[in-house]
N, C-alpha and C. Protein backbone atom coordinates (compact mmCIF):
# COMPACT_ATOMS: atom_id res chain seq x y z
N UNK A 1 0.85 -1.18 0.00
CA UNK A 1 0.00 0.00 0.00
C UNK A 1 0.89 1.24 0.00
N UNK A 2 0.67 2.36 -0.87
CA UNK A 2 1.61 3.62 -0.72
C UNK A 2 0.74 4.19 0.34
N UNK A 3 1.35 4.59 1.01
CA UNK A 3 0.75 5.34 2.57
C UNK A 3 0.56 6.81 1.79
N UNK A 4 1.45 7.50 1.10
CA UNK A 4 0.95 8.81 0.51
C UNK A 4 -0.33 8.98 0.37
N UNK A 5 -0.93 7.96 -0.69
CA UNK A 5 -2.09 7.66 -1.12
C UNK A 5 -2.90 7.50 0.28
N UNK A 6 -2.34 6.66 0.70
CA UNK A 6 -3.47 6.15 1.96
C UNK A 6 -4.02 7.49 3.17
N UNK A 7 -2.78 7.83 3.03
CA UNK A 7 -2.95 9.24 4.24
C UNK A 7 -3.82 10.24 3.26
N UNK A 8 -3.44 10.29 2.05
CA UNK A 8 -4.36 11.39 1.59
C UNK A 8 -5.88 10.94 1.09
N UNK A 9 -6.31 10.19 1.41
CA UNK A 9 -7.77 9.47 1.04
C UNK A 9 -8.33 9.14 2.47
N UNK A 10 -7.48 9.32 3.56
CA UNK A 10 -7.86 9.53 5.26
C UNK A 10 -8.51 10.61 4.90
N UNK A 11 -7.34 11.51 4.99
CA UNK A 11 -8.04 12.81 5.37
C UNK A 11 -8.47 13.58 4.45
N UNK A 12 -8.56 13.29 3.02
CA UNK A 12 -9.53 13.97 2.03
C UNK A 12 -11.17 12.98 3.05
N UNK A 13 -11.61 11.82 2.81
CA UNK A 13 -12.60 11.29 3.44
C UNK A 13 -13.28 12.10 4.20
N UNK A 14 -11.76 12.21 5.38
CA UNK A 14 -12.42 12.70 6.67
C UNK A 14 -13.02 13.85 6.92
N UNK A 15 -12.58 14.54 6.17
CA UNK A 15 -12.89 16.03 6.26
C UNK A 15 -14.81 15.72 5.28
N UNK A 16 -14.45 15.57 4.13
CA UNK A 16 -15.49 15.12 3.39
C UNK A 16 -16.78 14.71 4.71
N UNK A 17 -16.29 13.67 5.30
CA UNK A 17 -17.51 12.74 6.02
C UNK A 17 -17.89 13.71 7.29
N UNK A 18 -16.74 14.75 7.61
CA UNK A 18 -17.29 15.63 8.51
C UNK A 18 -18.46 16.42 8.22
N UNK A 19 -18.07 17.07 7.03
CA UNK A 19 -18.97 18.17 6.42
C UNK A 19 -20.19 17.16 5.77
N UNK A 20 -20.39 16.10 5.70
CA UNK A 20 -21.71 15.15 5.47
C UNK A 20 -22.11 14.93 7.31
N UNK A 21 -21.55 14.93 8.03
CA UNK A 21 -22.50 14.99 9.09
C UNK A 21 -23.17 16.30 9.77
N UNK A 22 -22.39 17.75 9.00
CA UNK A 22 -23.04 19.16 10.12
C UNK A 22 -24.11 19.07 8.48
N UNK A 23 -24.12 18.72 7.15
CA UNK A 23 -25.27 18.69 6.64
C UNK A 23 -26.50 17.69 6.74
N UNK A 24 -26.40 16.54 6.95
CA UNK A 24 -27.23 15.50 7.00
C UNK A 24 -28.12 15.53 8.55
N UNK A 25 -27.00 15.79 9.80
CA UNK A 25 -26.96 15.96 10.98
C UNK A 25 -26.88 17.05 11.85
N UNK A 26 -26.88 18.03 11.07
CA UNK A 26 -25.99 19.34 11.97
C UNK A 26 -27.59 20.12 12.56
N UNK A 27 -26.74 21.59 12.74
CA UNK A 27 -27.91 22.34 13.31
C UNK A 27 -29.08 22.62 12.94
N UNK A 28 -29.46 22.47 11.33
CA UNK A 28 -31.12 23.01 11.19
C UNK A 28 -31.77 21.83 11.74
N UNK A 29 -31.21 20.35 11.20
CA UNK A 29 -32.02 19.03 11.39
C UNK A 29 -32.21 19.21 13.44
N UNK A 30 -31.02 19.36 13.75
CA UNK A 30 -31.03 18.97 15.60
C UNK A 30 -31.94 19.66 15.94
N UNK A 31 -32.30 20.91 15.55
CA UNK A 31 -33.44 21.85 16.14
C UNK A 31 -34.84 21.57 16.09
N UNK A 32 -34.60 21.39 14.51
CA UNK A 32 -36.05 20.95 14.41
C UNK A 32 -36.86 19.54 14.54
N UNK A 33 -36.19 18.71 14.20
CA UNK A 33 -36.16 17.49 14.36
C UNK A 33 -35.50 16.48 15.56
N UNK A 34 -35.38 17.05 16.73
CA UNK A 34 -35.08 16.05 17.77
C UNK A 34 -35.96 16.67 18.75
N UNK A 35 -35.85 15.80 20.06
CA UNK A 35 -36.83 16.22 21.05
C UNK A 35 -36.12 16.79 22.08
N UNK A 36 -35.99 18.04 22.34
CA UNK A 36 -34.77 18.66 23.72
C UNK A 36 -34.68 17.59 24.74
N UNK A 37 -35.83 17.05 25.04
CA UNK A 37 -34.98 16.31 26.33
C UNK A 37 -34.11 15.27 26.37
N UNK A 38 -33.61 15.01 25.12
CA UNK A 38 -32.68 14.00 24.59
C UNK A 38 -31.36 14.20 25.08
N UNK A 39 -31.38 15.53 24.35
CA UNK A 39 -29.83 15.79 24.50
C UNK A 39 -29.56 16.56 25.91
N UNK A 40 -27.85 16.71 25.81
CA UNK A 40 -27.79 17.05 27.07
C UNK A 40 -27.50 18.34 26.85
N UNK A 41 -27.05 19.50 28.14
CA UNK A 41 -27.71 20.90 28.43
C UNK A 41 -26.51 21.36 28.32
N UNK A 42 -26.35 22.55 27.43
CA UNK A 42 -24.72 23.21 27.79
C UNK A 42 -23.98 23.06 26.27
N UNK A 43 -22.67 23.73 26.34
CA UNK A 43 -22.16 23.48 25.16
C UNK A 43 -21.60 22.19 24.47
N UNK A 44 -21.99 22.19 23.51
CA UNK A 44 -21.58 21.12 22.84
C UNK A 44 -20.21 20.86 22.09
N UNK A 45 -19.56 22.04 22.51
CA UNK A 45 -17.97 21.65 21.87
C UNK A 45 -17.26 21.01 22.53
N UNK A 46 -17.21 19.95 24.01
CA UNK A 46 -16.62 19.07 24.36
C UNK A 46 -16.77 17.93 23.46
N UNK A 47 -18.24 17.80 23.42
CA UNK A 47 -18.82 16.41 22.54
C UNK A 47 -18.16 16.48 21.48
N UNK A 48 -18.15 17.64 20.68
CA UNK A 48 -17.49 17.80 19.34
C UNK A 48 -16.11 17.60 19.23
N UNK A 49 -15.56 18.16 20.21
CA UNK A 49 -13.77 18.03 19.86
C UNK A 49 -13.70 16.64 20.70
N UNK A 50 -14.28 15.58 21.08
CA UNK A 50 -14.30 14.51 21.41
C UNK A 50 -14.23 13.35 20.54
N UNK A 51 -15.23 13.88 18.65
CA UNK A 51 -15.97 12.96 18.22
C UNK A 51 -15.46 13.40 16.60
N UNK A 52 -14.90 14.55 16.76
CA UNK A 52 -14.05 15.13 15.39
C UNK A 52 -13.10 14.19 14.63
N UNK A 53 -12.25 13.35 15.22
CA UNK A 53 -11.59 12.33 15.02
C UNK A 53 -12.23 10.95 14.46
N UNK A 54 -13.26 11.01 15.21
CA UNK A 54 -14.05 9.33 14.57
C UNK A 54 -14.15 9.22 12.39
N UNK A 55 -14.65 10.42 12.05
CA UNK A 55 -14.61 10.13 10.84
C UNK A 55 -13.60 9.75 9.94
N UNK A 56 -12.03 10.67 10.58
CA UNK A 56 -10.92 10.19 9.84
C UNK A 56 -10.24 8.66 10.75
N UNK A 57 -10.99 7.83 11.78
CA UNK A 57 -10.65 6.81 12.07
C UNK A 57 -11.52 5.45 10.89
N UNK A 58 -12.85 6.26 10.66
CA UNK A 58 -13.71 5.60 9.81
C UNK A 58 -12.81 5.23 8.47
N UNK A 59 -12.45 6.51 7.85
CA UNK A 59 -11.76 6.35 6.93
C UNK A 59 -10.79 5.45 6.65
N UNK A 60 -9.67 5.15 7.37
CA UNK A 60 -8.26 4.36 7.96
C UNK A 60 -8.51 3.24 8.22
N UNK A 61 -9.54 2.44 8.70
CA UNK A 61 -10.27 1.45 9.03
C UNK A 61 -10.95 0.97 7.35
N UNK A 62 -11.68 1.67 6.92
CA UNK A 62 -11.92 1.32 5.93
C UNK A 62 -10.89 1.07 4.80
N UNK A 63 -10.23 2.10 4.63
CA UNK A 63 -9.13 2.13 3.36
C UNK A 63 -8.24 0.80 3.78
N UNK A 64 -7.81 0.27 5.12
CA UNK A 64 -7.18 -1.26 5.61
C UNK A 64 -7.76 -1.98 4.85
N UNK A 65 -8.66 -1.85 5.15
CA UNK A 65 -9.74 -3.52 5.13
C UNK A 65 -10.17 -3.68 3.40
N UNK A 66 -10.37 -2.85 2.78
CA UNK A 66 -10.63 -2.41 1.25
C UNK A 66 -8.82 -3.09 0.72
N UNK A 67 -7.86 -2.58 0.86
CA UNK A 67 -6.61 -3.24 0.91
C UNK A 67 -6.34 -4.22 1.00
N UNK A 68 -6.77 -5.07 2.77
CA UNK A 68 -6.17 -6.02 3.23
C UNK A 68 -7.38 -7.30 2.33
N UNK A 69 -8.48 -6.85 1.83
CA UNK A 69 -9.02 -7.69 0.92
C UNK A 69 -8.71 -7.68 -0.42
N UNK A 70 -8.03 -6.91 -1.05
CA UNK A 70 -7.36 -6.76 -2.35
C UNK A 70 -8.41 -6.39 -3.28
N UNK A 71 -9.32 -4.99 -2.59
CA UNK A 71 -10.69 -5.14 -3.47
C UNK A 71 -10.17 -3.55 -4.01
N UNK A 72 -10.22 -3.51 -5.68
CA UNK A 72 -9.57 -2.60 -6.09
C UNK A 72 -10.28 -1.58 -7.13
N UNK A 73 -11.66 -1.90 -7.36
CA UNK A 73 -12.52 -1.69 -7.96
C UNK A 73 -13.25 -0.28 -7.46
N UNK A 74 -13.85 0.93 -8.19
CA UNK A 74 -14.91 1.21 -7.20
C UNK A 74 -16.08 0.56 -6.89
N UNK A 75 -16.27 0.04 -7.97
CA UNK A 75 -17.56 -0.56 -7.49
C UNK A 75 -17.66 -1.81 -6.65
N UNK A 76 -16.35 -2.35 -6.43
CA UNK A 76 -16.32 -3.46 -5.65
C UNK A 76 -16.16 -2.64 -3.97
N UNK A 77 -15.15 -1.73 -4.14
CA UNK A 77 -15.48 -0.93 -2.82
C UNK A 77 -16.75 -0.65 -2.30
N UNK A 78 -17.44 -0.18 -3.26
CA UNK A 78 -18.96 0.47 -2.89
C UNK A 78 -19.85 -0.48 -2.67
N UNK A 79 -19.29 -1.51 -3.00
CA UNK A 79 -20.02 -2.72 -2.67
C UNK A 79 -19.93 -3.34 -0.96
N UNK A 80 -18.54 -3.08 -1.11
CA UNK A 80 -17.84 -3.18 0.46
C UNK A 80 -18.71 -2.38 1.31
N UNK A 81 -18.89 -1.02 1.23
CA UNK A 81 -19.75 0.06 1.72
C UNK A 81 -20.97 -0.43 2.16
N UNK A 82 -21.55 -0.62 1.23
CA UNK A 82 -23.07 -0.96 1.24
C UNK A 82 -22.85 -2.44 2.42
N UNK A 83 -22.00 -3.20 2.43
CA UNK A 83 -22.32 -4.45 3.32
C UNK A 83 -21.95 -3.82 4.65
N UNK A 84 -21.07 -3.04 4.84
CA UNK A 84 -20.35 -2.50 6.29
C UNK A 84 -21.96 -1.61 6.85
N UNK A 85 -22.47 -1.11 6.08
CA UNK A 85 -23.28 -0.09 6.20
C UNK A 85 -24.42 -0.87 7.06
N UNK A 86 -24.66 -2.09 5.93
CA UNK A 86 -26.07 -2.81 6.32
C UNK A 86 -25.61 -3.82 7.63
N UNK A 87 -24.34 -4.39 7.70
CA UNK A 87 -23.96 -4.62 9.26
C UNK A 87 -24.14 -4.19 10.24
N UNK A 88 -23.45 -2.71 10.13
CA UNK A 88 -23.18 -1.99 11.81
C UNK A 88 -23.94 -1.17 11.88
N UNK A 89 -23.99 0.07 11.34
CA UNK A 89 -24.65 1.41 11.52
C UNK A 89 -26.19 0.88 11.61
N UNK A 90 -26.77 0.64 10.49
CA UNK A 90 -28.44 0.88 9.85
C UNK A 90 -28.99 0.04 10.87
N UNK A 91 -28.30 -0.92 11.40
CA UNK A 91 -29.15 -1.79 12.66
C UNK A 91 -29.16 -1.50 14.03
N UNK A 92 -28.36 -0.20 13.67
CA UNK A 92 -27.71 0.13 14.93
C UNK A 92 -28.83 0.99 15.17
N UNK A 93 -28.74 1.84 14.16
CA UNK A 93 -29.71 2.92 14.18
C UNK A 93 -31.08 2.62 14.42
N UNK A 94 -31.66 1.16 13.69
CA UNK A 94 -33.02 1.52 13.73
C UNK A 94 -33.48 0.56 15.05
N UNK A 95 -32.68 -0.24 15.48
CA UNK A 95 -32.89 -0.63 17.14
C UNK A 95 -32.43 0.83 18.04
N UNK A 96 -31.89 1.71 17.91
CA UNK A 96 -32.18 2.79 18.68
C UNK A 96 -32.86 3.43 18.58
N UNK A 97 -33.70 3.77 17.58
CA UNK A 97 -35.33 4.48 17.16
C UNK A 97 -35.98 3.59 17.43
N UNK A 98 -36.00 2.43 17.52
CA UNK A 98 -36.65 1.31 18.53
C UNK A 98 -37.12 1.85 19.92
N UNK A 99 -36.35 2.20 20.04
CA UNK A 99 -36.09 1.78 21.85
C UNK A 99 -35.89 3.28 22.82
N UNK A 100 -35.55 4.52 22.08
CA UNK A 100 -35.11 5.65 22.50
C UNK A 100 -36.14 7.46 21.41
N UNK A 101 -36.24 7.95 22.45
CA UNK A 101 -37.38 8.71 21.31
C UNK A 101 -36.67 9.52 20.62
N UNK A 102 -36.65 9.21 19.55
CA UNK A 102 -36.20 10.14 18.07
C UNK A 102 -37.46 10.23 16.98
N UNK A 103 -36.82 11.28 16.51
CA UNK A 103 -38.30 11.62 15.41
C UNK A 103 -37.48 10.91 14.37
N UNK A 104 -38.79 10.73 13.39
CA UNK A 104 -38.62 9.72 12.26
C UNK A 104 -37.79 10.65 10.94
N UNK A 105 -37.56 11.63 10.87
CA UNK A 105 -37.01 13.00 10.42
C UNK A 105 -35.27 12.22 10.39
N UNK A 106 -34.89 12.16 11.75
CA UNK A 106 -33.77 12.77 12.64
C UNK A 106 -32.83 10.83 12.00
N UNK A 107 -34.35 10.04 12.50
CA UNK A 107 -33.40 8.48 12.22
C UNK A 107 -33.29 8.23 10.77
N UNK A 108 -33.97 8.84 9.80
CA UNK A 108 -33.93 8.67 8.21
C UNK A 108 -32.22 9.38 7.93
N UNK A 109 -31.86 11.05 8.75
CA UNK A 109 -31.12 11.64 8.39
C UNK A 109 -29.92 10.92 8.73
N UNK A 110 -29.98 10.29 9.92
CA UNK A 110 -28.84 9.85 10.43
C UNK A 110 -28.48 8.57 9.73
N UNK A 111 -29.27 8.15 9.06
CA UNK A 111 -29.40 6.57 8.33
C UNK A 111 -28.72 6.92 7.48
N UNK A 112 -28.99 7.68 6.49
CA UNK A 112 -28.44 8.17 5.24
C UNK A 112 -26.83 8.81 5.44
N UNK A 113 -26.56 10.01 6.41
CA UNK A 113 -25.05 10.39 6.71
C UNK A 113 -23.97 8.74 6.58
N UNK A 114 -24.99 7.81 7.38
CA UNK A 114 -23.86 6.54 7.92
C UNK A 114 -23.95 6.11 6.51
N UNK A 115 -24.30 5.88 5.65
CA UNK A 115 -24.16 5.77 4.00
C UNK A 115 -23.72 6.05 3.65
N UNK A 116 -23.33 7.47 3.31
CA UNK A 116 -22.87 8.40 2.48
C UNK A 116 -21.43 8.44 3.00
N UNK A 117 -21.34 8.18 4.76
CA UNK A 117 -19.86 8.71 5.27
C UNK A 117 -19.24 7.03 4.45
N UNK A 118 -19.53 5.61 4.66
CA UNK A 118 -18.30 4.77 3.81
C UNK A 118 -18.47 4.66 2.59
N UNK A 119 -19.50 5.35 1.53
CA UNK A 119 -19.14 5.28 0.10
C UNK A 119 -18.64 6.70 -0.07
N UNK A 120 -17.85 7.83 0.39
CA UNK A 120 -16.97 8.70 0.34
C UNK A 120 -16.21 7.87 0.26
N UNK A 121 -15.71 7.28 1.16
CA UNK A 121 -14.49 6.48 0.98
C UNK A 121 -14.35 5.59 0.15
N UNK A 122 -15.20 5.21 -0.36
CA UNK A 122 -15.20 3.77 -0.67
C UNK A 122 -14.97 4.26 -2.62
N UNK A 123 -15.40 5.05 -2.81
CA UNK A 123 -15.17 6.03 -4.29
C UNK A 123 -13.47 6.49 -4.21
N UNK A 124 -13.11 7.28 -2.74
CA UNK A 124 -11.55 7.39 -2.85
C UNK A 124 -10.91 6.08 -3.07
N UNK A 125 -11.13 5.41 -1.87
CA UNK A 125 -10.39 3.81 -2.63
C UNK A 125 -10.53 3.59 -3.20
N UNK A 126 -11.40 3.26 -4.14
CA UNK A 126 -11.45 2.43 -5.32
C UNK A 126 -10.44 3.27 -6.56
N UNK A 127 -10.88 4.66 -6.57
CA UNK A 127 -10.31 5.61 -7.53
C UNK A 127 -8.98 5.84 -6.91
N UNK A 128 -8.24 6.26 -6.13
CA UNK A 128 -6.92 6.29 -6.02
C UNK A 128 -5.78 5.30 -5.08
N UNK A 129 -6.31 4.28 -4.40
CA UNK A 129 -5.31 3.69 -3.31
C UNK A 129 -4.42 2.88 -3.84
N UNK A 130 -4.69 2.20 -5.19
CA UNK A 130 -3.60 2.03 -6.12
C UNK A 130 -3.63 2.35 -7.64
């Protein structure tokens, strides 16, 4: 693997998958679409400079495993995407709209970001990691 490549498809991703969560997720959706007593009270830039990092870990994790399977395609990546997607996140998500009160708004938006954040990547890998 050239790490050049690899480091720059981290953090092209990451940045990418950031700015897909303050649109998919960010402030117009949180306002209007969640229920205040959910969240918690006070500023939210601890949470944030806490959770800023997860997308370019998403990325690095992905671009491995896309590698360490020798899948070199985009569309075989995006294929990769779509199975990681329908594993972890989407079940994740909709047993927590299960079980925890979210508006149906808020769990569609958040469904879709967790999509969109591994086929970003999954388009960089395929198109540049070798």
């Amino acid at each position: 693997m050239d790490w050049t490549r690899f480091a720059l498809i981290v953090v092209s991703a990451g940045v990418v998958s950031s700015l897909t969560d303050w649109f998919f997720a960010g402030d117009w959706i949180h306002k209007r679409f969640t229920y205040p007593e959910i969240w918690r009270k006070g500023s939210e830039g601890k949470a944030i400079a806490l959770t800023a990092l997860l997308p370019f870990v998403t990325a690095a994790a992905f671009t491995c495993t896309a590698n360490r399977l020798a899948i070199e395609s985009v569309n075989n990546t995006v294929k990769l995407a779509a199975a990681v997607w329908v594993m972890g996140p989407l079940p994740l998500i909709l047993t927590n709209a299960a079980f925890i009160k979210m508006h149906r708004f808020f769990v569609a938006s958040y469904a879709i970001v967790w999509l969109v954040k591994p086929m970003i990547v999954a388009v960089l890998v395929g198109r540049f990691l070798r």
